[in-house]
Protein backbone atom coordinates (compact mmCIF):
# COMPACT_ATOMS: atom_id res chain seq x y z
CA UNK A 1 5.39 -81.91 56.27
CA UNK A 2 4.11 -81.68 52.60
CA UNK A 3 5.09 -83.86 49.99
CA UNK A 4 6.24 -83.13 47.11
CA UNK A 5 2.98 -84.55 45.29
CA UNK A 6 0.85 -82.43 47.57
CA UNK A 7 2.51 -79.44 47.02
CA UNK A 8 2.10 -79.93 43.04
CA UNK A 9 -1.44 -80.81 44.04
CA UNK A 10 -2.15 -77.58 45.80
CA UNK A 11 -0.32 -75.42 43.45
CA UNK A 12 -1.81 -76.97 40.68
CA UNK A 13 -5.54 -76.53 42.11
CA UNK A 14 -4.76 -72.74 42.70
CA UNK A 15 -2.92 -72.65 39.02
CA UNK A 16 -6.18 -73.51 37.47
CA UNK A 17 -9.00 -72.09 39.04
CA UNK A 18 -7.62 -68.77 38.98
CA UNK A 19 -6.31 -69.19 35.02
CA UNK A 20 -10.02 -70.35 34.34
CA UNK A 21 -11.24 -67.80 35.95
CA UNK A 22 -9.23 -64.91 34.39
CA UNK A 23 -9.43 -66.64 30.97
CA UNK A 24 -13.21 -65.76 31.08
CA UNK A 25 -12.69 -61.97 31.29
CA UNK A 26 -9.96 -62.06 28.36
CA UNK A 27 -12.18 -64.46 26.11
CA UNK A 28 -15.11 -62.25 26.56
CA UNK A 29 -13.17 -58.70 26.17
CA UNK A 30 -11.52 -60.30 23.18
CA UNK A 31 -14.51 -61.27 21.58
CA UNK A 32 -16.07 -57.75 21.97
CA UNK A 33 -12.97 -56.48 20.40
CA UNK A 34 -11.13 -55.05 23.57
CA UNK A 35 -7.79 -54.70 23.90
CA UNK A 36 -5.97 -56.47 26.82
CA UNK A 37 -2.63 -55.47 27.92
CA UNK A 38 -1.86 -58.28 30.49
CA UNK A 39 -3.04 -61.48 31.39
CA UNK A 40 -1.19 -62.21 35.04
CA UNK A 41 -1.68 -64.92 37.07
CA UNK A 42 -0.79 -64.03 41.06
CA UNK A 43 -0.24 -60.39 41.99
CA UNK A 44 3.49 -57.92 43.09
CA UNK A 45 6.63 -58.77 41.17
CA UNK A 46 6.56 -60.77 38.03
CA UNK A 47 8.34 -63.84 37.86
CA UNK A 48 7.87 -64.77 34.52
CA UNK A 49 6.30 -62.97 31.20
CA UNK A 50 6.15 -63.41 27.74
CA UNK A 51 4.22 -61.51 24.69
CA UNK A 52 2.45 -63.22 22.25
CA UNK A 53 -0.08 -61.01 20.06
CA UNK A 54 -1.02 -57.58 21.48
CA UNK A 55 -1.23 -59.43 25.05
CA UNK A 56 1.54 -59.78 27.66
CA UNK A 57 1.16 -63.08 29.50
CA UNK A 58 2.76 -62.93 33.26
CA UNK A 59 3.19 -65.07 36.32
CA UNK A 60 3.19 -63.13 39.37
CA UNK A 61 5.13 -63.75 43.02
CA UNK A 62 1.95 -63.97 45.11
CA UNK A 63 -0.74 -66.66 44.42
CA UNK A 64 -3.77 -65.05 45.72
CA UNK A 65 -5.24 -64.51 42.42
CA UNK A 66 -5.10 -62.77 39.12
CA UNK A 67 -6.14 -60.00 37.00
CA UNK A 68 -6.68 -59.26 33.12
CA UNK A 69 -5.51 -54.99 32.31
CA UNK A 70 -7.81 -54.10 29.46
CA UNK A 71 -7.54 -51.02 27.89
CA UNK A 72 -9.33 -48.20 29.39
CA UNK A 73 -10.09 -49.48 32.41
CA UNK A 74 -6.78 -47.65 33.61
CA UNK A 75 -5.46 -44.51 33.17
CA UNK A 76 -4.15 -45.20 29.61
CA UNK A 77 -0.72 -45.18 28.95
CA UNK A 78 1.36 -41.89 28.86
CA UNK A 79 -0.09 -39.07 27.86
CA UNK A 80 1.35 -36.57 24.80
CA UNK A 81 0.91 -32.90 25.17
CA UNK A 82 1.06 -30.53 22.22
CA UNK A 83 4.98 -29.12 22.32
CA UNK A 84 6.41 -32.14 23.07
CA UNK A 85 9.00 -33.18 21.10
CA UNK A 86 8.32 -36.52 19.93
CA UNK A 87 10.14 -39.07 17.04
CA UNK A 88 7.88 -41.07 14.74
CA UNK A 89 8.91 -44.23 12.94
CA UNK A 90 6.87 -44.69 9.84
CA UNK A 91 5.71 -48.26 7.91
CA UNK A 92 3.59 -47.39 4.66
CA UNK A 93 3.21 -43.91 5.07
CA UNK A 94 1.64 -44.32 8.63
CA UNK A 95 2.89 -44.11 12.27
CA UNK A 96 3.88 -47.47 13.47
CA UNK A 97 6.40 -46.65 16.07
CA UNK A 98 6.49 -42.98 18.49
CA UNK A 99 9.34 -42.58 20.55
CA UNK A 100 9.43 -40.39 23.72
CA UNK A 101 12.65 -40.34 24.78
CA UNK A 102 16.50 -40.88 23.80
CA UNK A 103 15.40 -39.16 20.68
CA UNK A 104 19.22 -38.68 19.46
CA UNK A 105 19.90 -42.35 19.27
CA UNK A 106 16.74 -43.20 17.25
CA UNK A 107 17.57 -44.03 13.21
CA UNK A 108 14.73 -43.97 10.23
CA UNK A 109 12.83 -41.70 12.17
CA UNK A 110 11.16 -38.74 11.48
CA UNK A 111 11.65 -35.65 14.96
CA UNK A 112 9.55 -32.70 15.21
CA UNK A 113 7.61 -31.00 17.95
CA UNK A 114 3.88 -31.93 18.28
CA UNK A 115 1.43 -29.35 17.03
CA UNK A 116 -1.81 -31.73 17.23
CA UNK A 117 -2.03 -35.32 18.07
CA UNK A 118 -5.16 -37.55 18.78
CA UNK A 119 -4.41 -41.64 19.31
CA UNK A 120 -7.82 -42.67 20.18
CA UNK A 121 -10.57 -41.28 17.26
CA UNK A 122 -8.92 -39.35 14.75
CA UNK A 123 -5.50 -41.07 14.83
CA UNK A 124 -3.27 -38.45 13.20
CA UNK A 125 -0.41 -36.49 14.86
CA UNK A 126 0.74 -33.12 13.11
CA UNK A 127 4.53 -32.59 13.38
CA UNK A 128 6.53 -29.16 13.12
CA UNK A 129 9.56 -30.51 11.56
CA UNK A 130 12.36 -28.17 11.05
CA UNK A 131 9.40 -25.10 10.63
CA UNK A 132 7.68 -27.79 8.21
CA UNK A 133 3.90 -28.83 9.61
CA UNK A 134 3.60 -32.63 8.28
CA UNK A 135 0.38 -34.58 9.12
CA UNK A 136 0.73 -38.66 9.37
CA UNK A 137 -1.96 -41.00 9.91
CA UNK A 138 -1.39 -43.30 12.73
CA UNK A 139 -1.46 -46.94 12.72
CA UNK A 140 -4.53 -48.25 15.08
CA UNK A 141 -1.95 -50.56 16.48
CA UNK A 142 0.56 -48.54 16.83
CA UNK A 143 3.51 -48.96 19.72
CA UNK A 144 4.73 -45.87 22.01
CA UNK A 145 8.11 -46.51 23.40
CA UNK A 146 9.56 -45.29 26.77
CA UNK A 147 12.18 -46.07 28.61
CA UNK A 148 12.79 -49.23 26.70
CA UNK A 149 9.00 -50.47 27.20
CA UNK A 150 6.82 -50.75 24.54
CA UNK A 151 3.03 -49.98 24.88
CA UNK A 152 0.33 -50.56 22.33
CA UNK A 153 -1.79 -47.48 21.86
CA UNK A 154 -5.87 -48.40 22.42
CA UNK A 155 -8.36 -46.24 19.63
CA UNK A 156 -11.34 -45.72 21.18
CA UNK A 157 -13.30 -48.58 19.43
CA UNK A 158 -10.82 -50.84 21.19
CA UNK A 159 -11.28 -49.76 25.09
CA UNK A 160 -13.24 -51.08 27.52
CA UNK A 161 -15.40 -47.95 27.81
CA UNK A 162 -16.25 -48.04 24.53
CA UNK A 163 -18.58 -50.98 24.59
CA UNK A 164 -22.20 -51.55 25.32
CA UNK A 165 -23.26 -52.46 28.26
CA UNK A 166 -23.89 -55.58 27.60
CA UNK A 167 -20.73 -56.59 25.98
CA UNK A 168 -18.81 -55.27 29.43
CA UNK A 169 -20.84 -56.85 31.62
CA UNK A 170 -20.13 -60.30 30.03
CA UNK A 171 -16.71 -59.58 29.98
CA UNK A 172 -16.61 -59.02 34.25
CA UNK A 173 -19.52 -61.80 34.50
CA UNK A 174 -17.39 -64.19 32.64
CA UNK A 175 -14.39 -64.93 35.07
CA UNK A 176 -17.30 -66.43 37.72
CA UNK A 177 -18.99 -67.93 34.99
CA UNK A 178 -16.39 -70.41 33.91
CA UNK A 179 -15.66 -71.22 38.10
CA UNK A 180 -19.00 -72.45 37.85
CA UNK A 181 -19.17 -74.32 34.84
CA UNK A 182 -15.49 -75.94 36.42
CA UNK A 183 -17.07 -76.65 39.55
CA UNK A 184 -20.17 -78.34 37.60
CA UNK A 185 -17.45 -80.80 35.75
CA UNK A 186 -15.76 -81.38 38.97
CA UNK A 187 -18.56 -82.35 40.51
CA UNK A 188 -19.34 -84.82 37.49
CA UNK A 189 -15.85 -86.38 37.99
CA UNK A 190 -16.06 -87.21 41.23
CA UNK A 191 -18.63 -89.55 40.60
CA UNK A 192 -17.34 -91.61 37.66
CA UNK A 193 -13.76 -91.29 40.56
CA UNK A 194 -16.03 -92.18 43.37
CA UNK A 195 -18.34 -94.30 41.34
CA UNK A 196 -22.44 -93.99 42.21
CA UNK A 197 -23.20 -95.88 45.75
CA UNK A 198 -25.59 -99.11 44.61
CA UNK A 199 -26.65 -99.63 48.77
CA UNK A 200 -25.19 -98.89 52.17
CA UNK A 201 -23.05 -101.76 53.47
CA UNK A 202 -21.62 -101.71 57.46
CA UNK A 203 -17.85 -101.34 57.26
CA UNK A 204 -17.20 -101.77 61.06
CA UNK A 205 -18.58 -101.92 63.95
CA UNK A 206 -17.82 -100.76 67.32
CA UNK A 207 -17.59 -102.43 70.57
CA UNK A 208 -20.25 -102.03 73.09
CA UNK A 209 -22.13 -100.47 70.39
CA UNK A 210 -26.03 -101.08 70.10
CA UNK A 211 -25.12 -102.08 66.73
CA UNK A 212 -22.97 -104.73 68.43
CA UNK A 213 -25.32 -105.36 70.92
CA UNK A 214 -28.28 -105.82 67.99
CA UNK A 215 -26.34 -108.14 65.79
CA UNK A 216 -25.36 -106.24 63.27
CA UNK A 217 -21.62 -107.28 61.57
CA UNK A 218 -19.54 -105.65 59.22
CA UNK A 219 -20.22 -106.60 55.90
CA UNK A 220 -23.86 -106.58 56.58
CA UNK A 221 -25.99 -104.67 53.41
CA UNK A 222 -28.67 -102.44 55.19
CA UNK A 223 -31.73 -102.85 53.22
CA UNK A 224 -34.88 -102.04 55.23
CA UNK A 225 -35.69 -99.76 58.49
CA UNK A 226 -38.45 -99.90 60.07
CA UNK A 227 -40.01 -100.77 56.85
CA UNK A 228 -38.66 -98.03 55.02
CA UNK A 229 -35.77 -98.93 52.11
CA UNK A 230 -33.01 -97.39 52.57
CA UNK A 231 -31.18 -95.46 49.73
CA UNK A 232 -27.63 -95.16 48.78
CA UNK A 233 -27.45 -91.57 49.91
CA UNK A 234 -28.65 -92.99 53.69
CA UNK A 235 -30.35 -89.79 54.31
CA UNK A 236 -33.22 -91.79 54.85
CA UNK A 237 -31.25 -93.49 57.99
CA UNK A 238 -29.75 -90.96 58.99
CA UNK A 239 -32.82 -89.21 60.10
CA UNK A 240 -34.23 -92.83 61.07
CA UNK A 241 -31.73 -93.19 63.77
CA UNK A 242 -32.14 -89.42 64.86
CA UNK A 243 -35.48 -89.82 65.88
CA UNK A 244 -35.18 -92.91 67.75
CA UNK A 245 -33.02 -92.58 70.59
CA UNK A 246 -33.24 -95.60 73.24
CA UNK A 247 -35.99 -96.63 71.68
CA UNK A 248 -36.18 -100.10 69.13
CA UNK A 249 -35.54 -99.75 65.58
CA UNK A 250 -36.39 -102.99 63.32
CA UNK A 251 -33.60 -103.46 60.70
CA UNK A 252 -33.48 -105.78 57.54
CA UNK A 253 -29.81 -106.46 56.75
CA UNK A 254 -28.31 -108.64 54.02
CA UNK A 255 -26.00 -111.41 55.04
CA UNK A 256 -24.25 -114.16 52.90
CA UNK A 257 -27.19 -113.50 50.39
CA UNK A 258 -30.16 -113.94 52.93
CA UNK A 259 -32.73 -111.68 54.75
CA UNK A 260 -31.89 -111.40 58.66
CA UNK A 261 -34.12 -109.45 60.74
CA UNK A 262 -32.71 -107.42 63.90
CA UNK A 263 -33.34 -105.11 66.15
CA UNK A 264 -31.25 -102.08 67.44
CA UNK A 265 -31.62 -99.35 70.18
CA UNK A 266 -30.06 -96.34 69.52
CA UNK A 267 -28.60 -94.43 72.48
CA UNK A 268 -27.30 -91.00 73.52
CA UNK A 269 -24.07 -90.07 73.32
CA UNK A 270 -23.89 -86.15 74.41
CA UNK A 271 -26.51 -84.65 71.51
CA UNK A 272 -25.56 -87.33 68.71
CA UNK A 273 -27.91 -90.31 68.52
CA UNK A 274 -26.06 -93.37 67.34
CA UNK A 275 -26.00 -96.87 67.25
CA UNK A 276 -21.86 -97.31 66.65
CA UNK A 277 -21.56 -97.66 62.87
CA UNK A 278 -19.15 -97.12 60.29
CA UNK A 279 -20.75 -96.99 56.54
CA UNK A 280 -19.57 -97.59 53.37
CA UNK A 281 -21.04 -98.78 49.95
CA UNK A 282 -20.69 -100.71 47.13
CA UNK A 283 -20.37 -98.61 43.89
CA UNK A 284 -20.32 -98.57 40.06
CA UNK A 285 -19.66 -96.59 37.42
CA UNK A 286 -22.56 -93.43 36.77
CA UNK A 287 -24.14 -93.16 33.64
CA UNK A 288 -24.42 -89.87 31.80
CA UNK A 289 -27.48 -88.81 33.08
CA UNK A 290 -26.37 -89.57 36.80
CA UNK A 291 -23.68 -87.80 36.22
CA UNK A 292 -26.13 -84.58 35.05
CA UNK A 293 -27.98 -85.14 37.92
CA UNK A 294 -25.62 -85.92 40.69
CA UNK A 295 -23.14 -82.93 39.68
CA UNK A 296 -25.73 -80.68 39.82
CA UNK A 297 -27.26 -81.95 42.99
CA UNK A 298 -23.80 -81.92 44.92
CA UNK A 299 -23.51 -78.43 43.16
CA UNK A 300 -26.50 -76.94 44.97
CA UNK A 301 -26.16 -78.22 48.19
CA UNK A 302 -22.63 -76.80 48.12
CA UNK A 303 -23.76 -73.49 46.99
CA UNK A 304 -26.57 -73.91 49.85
CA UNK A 305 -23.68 -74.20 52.31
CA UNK A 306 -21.66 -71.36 50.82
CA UNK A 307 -24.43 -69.07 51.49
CA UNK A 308 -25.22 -69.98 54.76
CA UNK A 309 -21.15 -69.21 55.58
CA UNK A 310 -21.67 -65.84 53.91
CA UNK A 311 -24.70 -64.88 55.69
CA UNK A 312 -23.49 -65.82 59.37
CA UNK A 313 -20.33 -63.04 58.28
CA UNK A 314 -22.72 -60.62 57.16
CA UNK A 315 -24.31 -61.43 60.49
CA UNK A 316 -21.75 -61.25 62.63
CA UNK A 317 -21.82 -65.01 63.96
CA UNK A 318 -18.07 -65.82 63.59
CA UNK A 319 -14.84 -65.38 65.28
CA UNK A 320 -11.48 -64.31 63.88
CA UNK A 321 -10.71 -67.96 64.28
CA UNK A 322 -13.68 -68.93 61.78
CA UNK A 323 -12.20 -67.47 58.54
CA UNK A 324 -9.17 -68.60 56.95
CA UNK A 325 -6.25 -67.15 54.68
CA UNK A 326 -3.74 -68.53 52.37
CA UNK A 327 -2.21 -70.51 54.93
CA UNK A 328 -5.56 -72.03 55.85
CA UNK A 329 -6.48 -72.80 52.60
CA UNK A 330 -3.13 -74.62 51.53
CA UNK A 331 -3.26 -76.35 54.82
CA UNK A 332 -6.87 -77.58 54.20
CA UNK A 333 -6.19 -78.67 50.69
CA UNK A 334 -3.00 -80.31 51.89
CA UNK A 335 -6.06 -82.75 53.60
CA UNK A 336 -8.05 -83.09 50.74
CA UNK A 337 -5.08 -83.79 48.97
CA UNK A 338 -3.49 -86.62 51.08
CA UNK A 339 -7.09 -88.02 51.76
CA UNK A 340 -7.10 -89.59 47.52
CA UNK A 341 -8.35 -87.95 44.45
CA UNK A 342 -12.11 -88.50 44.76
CA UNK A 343 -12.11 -86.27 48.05
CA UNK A 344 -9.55 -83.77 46.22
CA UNK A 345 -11.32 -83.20 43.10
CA UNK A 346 -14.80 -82.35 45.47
CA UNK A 347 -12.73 -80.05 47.56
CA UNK A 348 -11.47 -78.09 43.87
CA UNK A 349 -15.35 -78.44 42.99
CA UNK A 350 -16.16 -76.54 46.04
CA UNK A 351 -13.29 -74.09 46.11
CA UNK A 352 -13.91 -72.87 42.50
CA UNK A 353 -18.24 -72.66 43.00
CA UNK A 354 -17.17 -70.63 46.16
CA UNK A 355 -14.31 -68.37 43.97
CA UNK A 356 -17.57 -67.58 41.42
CA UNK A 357 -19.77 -67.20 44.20
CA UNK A 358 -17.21 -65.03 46.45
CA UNK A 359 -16.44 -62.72 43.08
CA UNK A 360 -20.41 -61.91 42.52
CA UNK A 361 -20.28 -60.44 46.18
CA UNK A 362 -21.07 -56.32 45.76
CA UNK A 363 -18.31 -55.58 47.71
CA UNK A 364 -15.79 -52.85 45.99
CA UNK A 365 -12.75 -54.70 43.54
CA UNK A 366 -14.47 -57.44 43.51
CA UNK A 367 -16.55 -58.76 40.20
CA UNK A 368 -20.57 -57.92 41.61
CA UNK A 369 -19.63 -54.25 42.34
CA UNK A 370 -18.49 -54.03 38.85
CA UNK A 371 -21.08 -55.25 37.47
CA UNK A 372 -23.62 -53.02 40.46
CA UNK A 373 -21.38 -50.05 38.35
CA UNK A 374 -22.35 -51.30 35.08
CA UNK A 375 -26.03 -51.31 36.44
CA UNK A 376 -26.29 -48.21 37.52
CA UNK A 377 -24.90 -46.68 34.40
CA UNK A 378 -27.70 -48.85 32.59
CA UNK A 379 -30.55 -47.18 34.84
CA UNK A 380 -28.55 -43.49 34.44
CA UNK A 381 -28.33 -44.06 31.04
CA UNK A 382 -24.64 -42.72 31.36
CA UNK A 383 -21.49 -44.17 33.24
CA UNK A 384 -20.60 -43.06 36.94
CA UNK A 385 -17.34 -41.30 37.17
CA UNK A 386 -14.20 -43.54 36.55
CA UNK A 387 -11.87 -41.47 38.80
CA UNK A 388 -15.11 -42.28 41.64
CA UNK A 389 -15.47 -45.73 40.66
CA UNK A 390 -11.75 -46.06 40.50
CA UNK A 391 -11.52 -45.05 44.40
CA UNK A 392 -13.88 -47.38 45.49
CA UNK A 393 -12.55 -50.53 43.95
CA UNK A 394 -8.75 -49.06 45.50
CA UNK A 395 -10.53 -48.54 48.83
CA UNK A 396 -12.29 -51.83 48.54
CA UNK A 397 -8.88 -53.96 47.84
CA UNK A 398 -6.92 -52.20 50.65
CA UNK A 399 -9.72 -53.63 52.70
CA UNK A 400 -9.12 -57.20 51.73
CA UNK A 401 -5.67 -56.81 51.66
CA UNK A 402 -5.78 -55.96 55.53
CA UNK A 403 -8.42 -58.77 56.01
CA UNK A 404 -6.18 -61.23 54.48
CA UNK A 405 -3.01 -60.01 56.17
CA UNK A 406 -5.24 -60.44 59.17
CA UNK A 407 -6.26 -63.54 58.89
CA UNK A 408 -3.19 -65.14 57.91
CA UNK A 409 -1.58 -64.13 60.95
CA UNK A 410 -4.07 -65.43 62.79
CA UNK A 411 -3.42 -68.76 60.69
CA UNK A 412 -0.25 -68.52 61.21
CA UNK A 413 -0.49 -67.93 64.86
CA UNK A 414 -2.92 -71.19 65.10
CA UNK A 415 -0.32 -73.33 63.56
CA UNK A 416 2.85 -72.39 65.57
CA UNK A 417 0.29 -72.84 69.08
CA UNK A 418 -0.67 -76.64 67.34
């Protein structure tokens, strides 16, 4: 059962990495001047919205992510069709306001049928108004209202399309961008939480053990094997003790202050070599350049192991049972969570480096195949089709929606058979 603090914890970690994520693509498309429409967080029915500038900001029912609508990378909003009749509200001579329907019950307007109208370069609608053909100028942000919803029309100059390539490609490369640059100060935190290991002291020690059988106590500080020093990282005795099954390992241990020399055997157990050891270590606080340093280490070994999950999928070296859902994942960082705030803050480190890494993937709806569109219309000199491009990202997200609806089953399945 998950308490109430985990619960905030895990809906806070998914709260975040997604709102970082999607506040990269509307920070970018803002700065190159692009309209956006939405800013959700979580997909389906909204639970929540609010409008503040020419952006609607909405909480969603289903957590799984997040999206940011910019103009023009949809159909844009309705279309108007020469013979239409349309009302038009005007502020300063110019369009502000055009009504489509309930046309009787709209006051200060002016109603005519439309001769000529052009919202995204030329910005002008020509009116037949009672046999009189008036011309207005229309505001470049301008609202059209519909069935009580208001839309902001999106001038050319302010759709996505209308960009260079450059300026769209930051905009998609932005949302894994600032995963990354999360998961880098993540990884930072953790050590000024964890605090930098200063040696590698014996917490416990097992009975029966070599260790036991050697001499070694808890408390002991390892300092030498086999000669070699011994870091706080223990890699170095890790693969010390790996190559020496059953055979005699010299170890220098600290004890009350003083040198004591020992010697251990390491022995078999199935294909683990071990001598019966539990480690811990002494810590202190990291300075900045540790910080640097270790955060970027833990960084790239992380993204190391990230790839070498992707590439046994594109392999084919997993089973069902291998890949997780939403379930998974909550139930995972329901562990992290519970375990202290050290091992929770490297599990959001890793989740948002694998988010950015996961989003580059060229696999249709995803980030990468955006940007493999953008690409390609950099080579042609000229973009690929929307209405093409626009099937493959749908085709691509019906795919993950069926993998995900898959695979939580499966989760689901797993939990309810313990």
């Amino acid at each position: 059962m998950l308490s109430p603090q985990v619960i905030f914890q895990i809906v806070l970690m998914f709260f975040v990495l997604v709102t970082i994520h999607e506040w990269g693509h509307y920070y970018f498309a803002k700065r190159a001047g692009i309209l956006v429409r939405e800013f959700a967080i979580g997909f389906g029915p909204k639970l929540f919205s609010f409008t503040r500038g020419e952006t609607r900001y909405t909480l969603r029912l289903l957590p799984i992510g997040g999206f940011v609508r910019m103009a023009g990378e949809d159909p844009e909003i309705v279309q108007i069709q020469p013979g239409q009749t349309i009302a038009v509200g005007l502020e300063q001579g110019r369009v502000s306001r055009i009504y489509l329907d309930q046309l009787d019950q709209r006051t200060g307007v002016v109603q005519g049928t439309v001769e000529q109208i052009d919202l995204e370069h030329q910005l002008s609608v020509k009116l037949d108004v009672d046999g009189e053909k008036l011309t207005y100028a229309v505001h470049p942000a301008a609202f059209m209202i519909t069935k009580g919803k208001e839309a902001q029309i999106a001038p050319w100059d302010r759709q996505f399309g209308s960009k260079t390539v450059g300026q769209r490609a930051l905009s998609i490369f932005a949302g894994p961008l600032m995963n990354f640059i999360l998961a880098f100060v993540l990884f930072m935190t953790v050590l000024f939480l964890a605090g930098m290991p200063t040696n590698v002291k014996i917490e416990s020690v097992e009975p029966d053990s070599p260790a036991l059988k050697g001499g070694l106590m808890a408390g002991d500080i390892i300092a030498r094997v086999n000669g070699q020093q011994i870091s706080p990282e223990r890699t170095e005795l890790m693969g010390l003790i790996r190559d020496s099954a059953n055979k005699k390992m010299d170890w220098t241990v600290i004890r009350g202050g003083a040198e004591k020399q020992l010697q251990v055997t390491p022995e078999l157990r199935g294909n683990t070599v071990a001598v019966g050891i539990r480690m811990t270590a002494d810590s202190r606080n990291p300075t900045i350049g540790e910080a640097l340093s270790g955060g970027w280490n833990n960084m790239v070994e992380a993204t190391k192991q990230i790839m070498i999950g992707f590439k046994m999928l594109v392999t084919g070296q997993f089973k069902l049972d291998d890949l997780g859902g939403p379930v998974r994942i909550v139930e995972v960082t329901g562990e992290h969570a519970r375990a202290g705030l050290p091992q929770y803050t490297f599990w959001c480190a890793v989740f948002s480096l694998y988010l950015g890494i996961f989003n580059l993937l060229p696999f249709p709806a995803l980030d990468g195949s955006r940007l493999v569109f953008l690409g390609l219309e950099a080579v042609r000199g000229k973009p690929v089709d929307p209405n093409r491009e626009s099937m493959v990202h749908f085709v691509g997200f019906a795919m993950m929606m069926l993998l995900m609806i898959a695979v939580t089953y499966n989760d689901i399945l797993r939990l309810i058979k313990g």
